[in-house]
N, C-alpha and C. Protein backbone atom coordinates (compact mmCIF):
# COMPACT_ATOMS: atom_id res chain seq x y z
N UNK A 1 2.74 0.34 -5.86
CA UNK A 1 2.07 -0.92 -5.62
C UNK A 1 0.57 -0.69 -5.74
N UNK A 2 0.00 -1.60 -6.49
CA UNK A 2 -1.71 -1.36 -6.41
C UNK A 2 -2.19 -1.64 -5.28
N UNK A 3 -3.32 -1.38 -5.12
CA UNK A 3 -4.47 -2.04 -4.04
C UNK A 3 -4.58 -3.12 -4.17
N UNK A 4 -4.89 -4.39 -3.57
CA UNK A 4 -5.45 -5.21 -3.81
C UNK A 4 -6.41 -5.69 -2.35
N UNK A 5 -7.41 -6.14 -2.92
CA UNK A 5 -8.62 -6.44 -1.51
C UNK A 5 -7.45 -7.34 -0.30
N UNK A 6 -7.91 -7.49 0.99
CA UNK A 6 -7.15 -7.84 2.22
C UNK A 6 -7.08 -9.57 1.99
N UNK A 7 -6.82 -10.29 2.08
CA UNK A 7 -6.94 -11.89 1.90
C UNK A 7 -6.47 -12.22 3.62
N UNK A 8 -7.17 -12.66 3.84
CA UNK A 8 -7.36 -13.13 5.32
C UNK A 8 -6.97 -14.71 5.53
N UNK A 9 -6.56 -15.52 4.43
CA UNK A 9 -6.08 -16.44 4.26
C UNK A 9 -4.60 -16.75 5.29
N UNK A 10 -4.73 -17.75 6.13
CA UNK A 10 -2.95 -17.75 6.66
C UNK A 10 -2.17 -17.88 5.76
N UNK A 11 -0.48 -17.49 6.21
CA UNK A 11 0.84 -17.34 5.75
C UNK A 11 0.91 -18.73 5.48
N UNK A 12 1.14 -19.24 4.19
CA UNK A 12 1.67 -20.58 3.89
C UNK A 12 3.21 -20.63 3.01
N UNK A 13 4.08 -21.05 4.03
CA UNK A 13 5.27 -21.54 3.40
C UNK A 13 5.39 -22.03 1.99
N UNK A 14 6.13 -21.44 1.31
CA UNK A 14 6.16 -21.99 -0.42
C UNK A 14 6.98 -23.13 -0.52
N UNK A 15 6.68 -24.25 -1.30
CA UNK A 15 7.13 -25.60 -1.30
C UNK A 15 8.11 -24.69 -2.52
N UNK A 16 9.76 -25.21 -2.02
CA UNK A 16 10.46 -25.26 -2.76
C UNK A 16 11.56 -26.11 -3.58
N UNK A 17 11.10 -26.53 -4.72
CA UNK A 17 11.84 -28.05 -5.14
C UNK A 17 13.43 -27.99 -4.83
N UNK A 18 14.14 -29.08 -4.87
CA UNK A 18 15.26 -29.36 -4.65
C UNK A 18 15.88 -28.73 -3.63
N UNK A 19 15.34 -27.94 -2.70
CA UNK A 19 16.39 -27.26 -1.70
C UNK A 19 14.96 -27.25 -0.71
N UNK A 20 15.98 -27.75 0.75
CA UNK A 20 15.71 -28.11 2.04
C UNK A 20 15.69 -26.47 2.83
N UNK A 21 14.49 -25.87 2.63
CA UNK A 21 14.60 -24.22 3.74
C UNK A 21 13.95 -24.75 4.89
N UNK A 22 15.10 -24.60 5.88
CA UNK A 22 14.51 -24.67 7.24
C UNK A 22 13.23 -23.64 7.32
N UNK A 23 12.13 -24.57 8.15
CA UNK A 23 10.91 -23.18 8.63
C UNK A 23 11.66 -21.92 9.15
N UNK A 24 13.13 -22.01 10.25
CA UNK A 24 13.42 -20.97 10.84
C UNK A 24 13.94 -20.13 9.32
N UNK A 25 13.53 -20.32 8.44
CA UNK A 25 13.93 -18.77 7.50
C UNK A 25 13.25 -18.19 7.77
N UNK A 26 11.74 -18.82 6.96
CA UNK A 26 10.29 -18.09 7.14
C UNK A 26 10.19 -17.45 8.27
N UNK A 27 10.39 -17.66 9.29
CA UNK A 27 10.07 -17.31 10.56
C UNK A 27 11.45 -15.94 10.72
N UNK A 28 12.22 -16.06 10.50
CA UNK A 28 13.14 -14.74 10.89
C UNK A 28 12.44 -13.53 8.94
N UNK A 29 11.93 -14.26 8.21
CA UNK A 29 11.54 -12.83 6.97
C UNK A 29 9.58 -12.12 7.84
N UNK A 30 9.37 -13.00 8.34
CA UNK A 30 7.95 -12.21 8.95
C UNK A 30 8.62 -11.54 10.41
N UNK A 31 9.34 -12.35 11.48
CA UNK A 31 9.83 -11.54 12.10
C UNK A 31 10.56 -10.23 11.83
N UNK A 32 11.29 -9.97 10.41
CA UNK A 32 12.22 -8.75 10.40
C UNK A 32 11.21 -7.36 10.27
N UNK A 33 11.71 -6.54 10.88
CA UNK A 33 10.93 -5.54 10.50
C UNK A 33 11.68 -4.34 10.58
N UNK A 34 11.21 -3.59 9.11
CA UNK A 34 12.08 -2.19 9.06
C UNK A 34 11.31 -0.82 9.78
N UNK A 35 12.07 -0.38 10.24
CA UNK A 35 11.56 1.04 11.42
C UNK A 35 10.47 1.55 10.87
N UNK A 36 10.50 1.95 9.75
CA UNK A 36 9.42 2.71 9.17
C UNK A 36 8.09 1.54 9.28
N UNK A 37 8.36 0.09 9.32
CA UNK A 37 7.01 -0.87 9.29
C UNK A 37 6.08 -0.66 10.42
N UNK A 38 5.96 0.33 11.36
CA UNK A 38 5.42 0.18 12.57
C UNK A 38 4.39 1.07 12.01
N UNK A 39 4.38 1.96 10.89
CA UNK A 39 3.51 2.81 10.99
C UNK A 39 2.22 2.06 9.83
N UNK A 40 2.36 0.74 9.66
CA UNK A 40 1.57 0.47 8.43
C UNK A 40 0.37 -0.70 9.23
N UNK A 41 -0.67 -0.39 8.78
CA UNK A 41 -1.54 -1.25 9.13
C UNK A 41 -1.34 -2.93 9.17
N UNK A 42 -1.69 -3.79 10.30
CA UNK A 42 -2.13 -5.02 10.03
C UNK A 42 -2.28 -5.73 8.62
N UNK A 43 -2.94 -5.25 8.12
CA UNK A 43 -3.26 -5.74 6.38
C UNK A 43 -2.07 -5.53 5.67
N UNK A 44 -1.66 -4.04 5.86
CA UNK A 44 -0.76 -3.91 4.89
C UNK A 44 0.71 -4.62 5.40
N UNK A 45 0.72 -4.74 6.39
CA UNK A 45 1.89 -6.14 6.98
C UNK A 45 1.81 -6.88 6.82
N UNK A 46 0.92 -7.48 6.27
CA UNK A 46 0.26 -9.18 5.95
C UNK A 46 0.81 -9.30 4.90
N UNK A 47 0.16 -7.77 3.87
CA UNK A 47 0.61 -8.56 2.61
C UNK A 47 1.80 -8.19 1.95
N UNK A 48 2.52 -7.67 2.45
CA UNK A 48 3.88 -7.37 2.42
C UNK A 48 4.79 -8.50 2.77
N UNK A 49 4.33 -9.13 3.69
CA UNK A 49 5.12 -10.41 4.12
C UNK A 49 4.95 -11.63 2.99
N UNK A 50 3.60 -11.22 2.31
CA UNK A 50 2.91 -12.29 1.28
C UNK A 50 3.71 -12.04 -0.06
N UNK A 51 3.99 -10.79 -0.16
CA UNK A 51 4.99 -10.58 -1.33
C UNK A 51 6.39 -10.57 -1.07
N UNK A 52 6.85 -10.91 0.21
CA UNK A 52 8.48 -11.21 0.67
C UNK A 52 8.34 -12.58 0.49
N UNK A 53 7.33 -13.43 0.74
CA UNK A 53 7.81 -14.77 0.42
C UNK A 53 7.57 -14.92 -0.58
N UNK A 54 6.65 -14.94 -1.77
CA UNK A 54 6.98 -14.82 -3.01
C UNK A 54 8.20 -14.43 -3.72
N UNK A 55 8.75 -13.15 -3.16
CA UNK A 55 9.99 -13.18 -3.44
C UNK A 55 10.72 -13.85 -3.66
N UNK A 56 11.32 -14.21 -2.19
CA UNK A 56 11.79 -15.10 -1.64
C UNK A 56 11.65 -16.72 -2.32
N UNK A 57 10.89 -17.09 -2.66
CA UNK A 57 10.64 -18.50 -3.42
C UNK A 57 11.29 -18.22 -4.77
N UNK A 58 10.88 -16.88 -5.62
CA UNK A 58 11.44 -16.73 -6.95
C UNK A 58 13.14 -16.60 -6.89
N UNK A 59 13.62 -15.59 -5.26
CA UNK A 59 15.32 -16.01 -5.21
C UNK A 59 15.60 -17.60 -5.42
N UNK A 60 15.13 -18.23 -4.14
CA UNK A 60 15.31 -19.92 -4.38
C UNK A 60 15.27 -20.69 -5.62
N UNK A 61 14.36 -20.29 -6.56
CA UNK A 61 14.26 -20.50 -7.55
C UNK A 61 15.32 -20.64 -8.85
N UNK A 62 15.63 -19.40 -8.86
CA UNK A 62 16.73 -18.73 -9.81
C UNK A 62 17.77 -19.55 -9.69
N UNK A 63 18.81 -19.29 -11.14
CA UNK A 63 19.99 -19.84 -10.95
C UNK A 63 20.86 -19.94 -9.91
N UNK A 64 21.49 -18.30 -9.56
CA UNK A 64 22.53 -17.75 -9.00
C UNK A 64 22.18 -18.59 -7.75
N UNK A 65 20.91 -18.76 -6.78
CA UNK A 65 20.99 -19.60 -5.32
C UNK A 65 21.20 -21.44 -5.66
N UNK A 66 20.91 -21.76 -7.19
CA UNK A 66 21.43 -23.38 -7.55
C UNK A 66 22.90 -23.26 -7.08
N UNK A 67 23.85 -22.05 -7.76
CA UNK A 67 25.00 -22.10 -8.19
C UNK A 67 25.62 -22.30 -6.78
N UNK A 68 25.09 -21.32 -5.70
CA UNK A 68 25.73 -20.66 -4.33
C UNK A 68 25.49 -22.06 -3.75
N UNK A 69 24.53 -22.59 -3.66
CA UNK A 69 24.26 -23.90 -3.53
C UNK A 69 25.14 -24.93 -3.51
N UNK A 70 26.00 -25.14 -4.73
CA UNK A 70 26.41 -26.37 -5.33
C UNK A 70 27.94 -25.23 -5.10
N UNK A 71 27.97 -24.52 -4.57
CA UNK A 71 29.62 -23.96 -4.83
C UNK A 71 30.22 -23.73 -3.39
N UNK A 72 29.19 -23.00 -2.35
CA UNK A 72 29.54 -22.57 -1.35
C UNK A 72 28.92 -22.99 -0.05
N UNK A 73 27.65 -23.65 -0.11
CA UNK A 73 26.82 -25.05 0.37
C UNK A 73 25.32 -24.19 0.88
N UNK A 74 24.63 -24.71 1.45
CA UNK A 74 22.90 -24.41 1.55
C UNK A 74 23.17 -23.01 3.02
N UNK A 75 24.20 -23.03 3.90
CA UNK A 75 23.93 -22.11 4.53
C UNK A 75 24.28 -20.65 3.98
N UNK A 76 25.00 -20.63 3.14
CA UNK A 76 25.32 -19.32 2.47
C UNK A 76 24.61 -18.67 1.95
N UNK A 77 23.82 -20.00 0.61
CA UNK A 77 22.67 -19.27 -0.06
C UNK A 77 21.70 -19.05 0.64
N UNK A 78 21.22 -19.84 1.55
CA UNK A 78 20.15 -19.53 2.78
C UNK A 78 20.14 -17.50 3.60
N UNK A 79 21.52 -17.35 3.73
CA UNK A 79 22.04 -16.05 4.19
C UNK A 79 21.59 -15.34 3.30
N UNK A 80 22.42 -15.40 1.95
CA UNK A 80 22.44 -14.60 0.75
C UNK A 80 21.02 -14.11 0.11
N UNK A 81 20.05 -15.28 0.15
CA UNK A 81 18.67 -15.25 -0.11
C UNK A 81 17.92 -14.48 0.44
N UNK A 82 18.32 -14.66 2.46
CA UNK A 82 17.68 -13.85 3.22
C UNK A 82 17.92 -12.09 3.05
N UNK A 83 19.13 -11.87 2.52
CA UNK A 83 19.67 -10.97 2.85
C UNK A 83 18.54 -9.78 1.84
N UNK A 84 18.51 -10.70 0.60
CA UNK A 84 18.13 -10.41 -0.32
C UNK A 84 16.19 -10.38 -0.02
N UNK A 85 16.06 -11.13 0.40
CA UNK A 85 14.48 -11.23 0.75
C UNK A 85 14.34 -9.90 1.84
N UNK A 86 15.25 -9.73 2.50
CA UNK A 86 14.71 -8.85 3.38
C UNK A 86 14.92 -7.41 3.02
N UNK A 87 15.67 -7.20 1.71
CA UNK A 87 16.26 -5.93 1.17
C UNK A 87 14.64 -5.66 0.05
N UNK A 88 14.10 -6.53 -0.13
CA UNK A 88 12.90 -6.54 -1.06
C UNK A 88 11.40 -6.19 0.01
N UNK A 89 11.47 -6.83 1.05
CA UNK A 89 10.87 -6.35 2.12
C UNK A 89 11.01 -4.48 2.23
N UNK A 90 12.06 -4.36 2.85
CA UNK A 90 12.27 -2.78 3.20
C UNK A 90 11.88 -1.88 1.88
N UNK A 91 12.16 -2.33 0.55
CA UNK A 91 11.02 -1.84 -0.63
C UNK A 91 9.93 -1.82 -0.22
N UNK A 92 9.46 -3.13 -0.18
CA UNK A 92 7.73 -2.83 -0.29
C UNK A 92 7.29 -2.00 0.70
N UNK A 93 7.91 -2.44 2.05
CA UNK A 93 7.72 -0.93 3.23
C UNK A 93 7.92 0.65 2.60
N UNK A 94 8.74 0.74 2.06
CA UNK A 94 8.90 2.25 1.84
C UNK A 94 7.90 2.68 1.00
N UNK A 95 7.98 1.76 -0.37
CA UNK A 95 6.29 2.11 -1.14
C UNK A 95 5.30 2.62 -0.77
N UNK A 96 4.70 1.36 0.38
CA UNK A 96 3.50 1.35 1.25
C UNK A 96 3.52 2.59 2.03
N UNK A 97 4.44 2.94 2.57
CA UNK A 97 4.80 4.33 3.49
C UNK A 97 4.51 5.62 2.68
N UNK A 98 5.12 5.56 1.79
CA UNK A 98 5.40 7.03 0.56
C UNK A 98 3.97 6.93 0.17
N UNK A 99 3.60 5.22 -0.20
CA UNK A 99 1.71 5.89 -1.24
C UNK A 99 1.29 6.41 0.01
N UNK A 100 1.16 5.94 1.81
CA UNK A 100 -0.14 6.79 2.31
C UNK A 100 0.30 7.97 2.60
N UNK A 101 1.27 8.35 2.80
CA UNK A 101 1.82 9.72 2.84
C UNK A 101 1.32 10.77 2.36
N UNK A 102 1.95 10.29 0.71
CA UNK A 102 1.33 10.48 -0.54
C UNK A 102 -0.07 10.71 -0.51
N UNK A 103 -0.79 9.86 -0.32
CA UNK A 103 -2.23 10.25 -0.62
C UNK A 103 -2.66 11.24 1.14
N UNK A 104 -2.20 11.63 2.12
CA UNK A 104 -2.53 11.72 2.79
C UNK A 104 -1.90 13.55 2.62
N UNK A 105 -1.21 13.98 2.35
CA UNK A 105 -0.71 14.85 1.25
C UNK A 105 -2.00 15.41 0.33
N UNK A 106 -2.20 14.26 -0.23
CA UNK A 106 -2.60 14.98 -1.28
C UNK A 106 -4.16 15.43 -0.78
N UNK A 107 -5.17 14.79 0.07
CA UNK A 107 -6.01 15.40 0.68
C UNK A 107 -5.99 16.60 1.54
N UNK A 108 -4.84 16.83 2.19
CA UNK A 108 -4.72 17.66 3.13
C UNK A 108 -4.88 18.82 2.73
N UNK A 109 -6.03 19.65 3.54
CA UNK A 109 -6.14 21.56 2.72
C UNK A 109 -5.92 22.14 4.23
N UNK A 110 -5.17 23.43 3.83
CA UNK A 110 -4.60 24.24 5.06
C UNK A 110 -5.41 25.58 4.84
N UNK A 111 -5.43 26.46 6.09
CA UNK A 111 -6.22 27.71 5.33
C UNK A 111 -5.07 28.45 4.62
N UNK A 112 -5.11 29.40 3.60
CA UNK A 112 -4.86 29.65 2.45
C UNK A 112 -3.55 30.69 2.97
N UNK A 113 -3.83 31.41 3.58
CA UNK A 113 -2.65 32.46 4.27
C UNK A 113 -2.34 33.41 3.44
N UNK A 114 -2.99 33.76 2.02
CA UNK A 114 -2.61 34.94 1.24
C UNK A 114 -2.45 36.14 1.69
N UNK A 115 -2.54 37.31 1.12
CA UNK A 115 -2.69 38.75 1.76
C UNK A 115 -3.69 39.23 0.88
N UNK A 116 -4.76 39.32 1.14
CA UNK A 116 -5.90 40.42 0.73
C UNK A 116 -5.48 41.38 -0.07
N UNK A 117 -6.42 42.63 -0.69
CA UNK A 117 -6.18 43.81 -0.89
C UNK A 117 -6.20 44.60 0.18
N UNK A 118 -6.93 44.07 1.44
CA UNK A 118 -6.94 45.11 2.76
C UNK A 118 -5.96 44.96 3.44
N UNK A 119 -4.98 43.64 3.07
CA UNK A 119 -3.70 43.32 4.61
C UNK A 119 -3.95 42.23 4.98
N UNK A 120 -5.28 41.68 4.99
CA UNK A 120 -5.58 40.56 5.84
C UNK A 120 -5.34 39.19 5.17
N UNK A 121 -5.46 38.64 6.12
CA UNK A 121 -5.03 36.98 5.56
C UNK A 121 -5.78 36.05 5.16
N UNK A 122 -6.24 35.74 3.91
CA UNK A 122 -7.44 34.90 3.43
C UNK A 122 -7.32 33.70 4.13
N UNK A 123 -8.37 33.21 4.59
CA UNK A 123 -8.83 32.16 5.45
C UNK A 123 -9.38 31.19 4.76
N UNK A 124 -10.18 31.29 3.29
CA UNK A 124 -10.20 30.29 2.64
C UNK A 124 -9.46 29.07 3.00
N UNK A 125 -10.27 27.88 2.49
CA UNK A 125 -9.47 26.61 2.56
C UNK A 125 -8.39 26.35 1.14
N UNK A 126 -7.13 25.83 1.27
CA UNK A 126 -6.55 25.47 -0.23
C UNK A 126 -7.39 24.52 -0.70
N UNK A 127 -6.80 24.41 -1.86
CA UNK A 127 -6.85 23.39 -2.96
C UNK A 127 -6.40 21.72 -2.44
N UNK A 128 -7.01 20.97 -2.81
CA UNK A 128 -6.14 19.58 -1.86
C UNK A 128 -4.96 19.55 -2.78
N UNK A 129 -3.85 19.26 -1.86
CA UNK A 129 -2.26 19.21 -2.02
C UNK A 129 -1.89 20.33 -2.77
N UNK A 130 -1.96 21.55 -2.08
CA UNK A 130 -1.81 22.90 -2.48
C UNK A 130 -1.77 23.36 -1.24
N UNK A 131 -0.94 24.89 -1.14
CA UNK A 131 -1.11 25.61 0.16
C UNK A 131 -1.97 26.85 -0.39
N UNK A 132 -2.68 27.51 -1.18
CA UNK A 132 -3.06 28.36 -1.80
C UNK A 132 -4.81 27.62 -1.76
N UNK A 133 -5.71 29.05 -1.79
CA UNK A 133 -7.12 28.36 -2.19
C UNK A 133 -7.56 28.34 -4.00
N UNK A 134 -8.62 28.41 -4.05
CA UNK A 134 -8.57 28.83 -5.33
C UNK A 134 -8.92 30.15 -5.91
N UNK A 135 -8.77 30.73 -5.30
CA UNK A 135 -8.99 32.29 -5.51
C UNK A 135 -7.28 32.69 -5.63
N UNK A 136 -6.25 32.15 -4.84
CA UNK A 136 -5.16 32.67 -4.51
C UNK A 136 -3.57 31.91 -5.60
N UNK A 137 -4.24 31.27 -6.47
CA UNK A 137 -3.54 30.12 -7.14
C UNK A 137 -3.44 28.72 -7.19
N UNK A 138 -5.41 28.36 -7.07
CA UNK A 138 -5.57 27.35 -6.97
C UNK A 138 -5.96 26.75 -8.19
N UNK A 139 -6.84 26.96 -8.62
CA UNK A 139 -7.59 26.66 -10.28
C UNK A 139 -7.20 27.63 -11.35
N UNK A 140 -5.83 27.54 -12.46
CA UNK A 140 -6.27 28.10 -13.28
C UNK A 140 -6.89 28.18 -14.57
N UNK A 141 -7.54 29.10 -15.05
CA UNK A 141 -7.81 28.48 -16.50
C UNK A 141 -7.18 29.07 -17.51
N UNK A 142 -6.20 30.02 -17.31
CA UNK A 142 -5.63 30.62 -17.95
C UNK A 142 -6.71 31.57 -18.78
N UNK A 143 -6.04 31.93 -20.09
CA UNK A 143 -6.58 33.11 -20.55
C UNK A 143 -7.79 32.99 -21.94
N UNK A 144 -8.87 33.20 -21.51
CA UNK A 144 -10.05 33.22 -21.93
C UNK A 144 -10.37 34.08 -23.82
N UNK A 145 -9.78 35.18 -23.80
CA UNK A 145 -9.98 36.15 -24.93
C UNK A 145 -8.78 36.19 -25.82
N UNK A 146 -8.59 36.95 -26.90
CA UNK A 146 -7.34 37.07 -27.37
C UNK A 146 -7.11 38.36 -26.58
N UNK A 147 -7.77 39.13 -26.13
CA UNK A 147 -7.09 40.06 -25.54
C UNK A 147 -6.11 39.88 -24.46
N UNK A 148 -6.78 38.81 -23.98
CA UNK A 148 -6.10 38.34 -22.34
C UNK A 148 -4.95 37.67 -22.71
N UNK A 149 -4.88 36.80 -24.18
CA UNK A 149 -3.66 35.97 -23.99
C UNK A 149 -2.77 37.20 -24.84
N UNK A 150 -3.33 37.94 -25.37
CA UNK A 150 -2.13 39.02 -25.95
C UNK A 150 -1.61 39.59 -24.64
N UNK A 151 -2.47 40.21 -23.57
CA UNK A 151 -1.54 40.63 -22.53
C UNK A 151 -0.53 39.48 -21.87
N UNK A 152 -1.21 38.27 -21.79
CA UNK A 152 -0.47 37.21 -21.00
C UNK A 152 1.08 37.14 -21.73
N UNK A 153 1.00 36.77 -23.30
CA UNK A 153 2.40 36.84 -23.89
C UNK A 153 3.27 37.75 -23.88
N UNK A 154 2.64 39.43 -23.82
CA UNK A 154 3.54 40.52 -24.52
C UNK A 154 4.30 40.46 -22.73
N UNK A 155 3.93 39.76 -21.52
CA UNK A 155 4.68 39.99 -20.38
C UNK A 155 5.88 39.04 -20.88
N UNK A 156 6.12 37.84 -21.90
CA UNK A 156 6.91 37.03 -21.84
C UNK A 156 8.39 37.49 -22.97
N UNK A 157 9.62 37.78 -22.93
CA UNK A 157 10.45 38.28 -23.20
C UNK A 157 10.61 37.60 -24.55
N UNK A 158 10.58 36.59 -25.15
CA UNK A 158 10.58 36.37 -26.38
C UNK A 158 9.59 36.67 -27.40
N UNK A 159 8.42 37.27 -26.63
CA UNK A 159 7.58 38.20 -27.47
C UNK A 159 7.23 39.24 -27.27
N UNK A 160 8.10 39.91 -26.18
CA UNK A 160 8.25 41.58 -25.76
C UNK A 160 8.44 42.15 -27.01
N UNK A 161 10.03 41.43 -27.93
CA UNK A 161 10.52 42.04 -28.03
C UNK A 161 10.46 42.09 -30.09
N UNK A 162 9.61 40.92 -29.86
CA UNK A 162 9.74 40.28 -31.33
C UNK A 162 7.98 40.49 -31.74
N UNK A 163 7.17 41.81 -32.22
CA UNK A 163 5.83 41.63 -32.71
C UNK A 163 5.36 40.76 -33.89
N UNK A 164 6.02 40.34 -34.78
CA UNK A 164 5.44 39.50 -35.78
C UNK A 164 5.36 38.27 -35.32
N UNK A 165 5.84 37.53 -34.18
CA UNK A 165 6.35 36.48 -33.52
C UNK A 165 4.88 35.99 -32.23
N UNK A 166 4.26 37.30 -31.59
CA UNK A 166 3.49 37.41 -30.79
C UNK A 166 2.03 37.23 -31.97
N UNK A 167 2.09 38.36 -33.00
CA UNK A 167 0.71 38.27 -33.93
C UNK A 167 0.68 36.58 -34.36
N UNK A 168 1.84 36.35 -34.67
CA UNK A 168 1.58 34.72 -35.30
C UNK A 168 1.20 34.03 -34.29
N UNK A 169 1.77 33.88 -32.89
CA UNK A 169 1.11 32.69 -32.04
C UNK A 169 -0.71 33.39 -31.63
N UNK A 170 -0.75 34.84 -31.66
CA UNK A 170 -2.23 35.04 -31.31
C UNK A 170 -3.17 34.50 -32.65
N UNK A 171 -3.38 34.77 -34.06
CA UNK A 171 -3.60 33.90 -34.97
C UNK A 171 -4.03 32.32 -34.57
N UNK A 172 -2.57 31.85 -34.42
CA UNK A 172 -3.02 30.03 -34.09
C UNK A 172 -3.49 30.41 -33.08
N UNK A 173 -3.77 30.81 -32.41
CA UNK A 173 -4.64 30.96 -31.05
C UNK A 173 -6.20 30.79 -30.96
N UNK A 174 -6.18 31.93 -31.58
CA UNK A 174 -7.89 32.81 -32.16
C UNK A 174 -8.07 31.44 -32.82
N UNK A 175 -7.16 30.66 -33.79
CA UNK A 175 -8.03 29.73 -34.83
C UNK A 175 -8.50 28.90 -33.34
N UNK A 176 -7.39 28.49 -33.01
CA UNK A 176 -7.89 27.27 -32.13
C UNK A 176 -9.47 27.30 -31.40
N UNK A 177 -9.05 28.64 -30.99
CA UNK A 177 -10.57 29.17 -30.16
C UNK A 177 -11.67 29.00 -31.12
N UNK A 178 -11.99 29.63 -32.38
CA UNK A 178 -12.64 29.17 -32.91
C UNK A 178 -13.33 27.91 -33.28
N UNK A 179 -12.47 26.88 -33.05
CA UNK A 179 -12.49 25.32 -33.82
C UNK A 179 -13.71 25.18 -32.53
């Protein structure tokens, strides 16, 4: 889900043609709330509720609630709609949950915990969303020379074992470096 700025605007019921929604719908899709919703800000409850009734208007909308309508009568599709509005709800909650997580993750740096050459435990900070710093497997740039990427390949078993195979990828290599 993107960002979008907070709209401080009140909750307005969507006028929906040909079908009579009691207010008590609206009122039980802002009342529902999924377990995980407790941990999300004010705003981001607002507008979560702002995109359940949108929803919610585009179910009403659609064929399949005309049909349920005219087949099985207004309290069914009313159910069926809700059921459905509130299964689109518990989406947008989990989204909202996983992105700050997610980004809250991805800032987080721990100290690094490697092992030294002496024993000891590098204290460095990681990399954000890494447990390593950058000394320990944080930044690499891989291999700089042809010497370095000749050692880097001859460790890799399909060019242990095969030398005309290793000279050809160092070649396109060297050119590249050159360019």
């Amino acid at each position: 889900m993107s960002i979008e700025p907070y709209n401080s605007d009140p909750l307005t019921i969507p006028q929906i043609p040909n079908v009579a929604v009691p207010p008590s719908f609206w009122d039980d899709l802002i009342a529902y709330r999924s377990p995980s919703m407790v941990q999300l800000t004010l705003q981001d409850r607002d507008r979560i509720n702002r995109l359940t009734f949108d929803k919610a208007a585009e179910i009403f909308a659609s064929d399949l609630t005309t049909t349920r309508i005219e087949t099985r009568g207004l309290a069914f599709a009313l159910r069926k709609a809700g059921e459905r509005a509130k299964s689109y709800k518990r989406y947008y909650v989990d989204c909202a949950v996983w992105d700050r997580d997610h980004s809250k993750a991805t800032k987080r740096r721990v100290p690094c915990g490697a092992r030294k050459k002496d024993g000891a435990q590098c204290r460095a900070m990681s990399e954000p969303g890494r447990n390593r710093c950058r000394f320990h497997g944080g930044r690499s740039t891989g291999p700089r020379t042809v010497e370095g990427m000749r050692k880097a390949l001859s460790c890799l078993p399909q060019y242990r074992n095969d030398p005309e195979r290793l000279e050809a990828k160092l070649s396109e290599w060297s050119e590249k470096l050159a360019a």
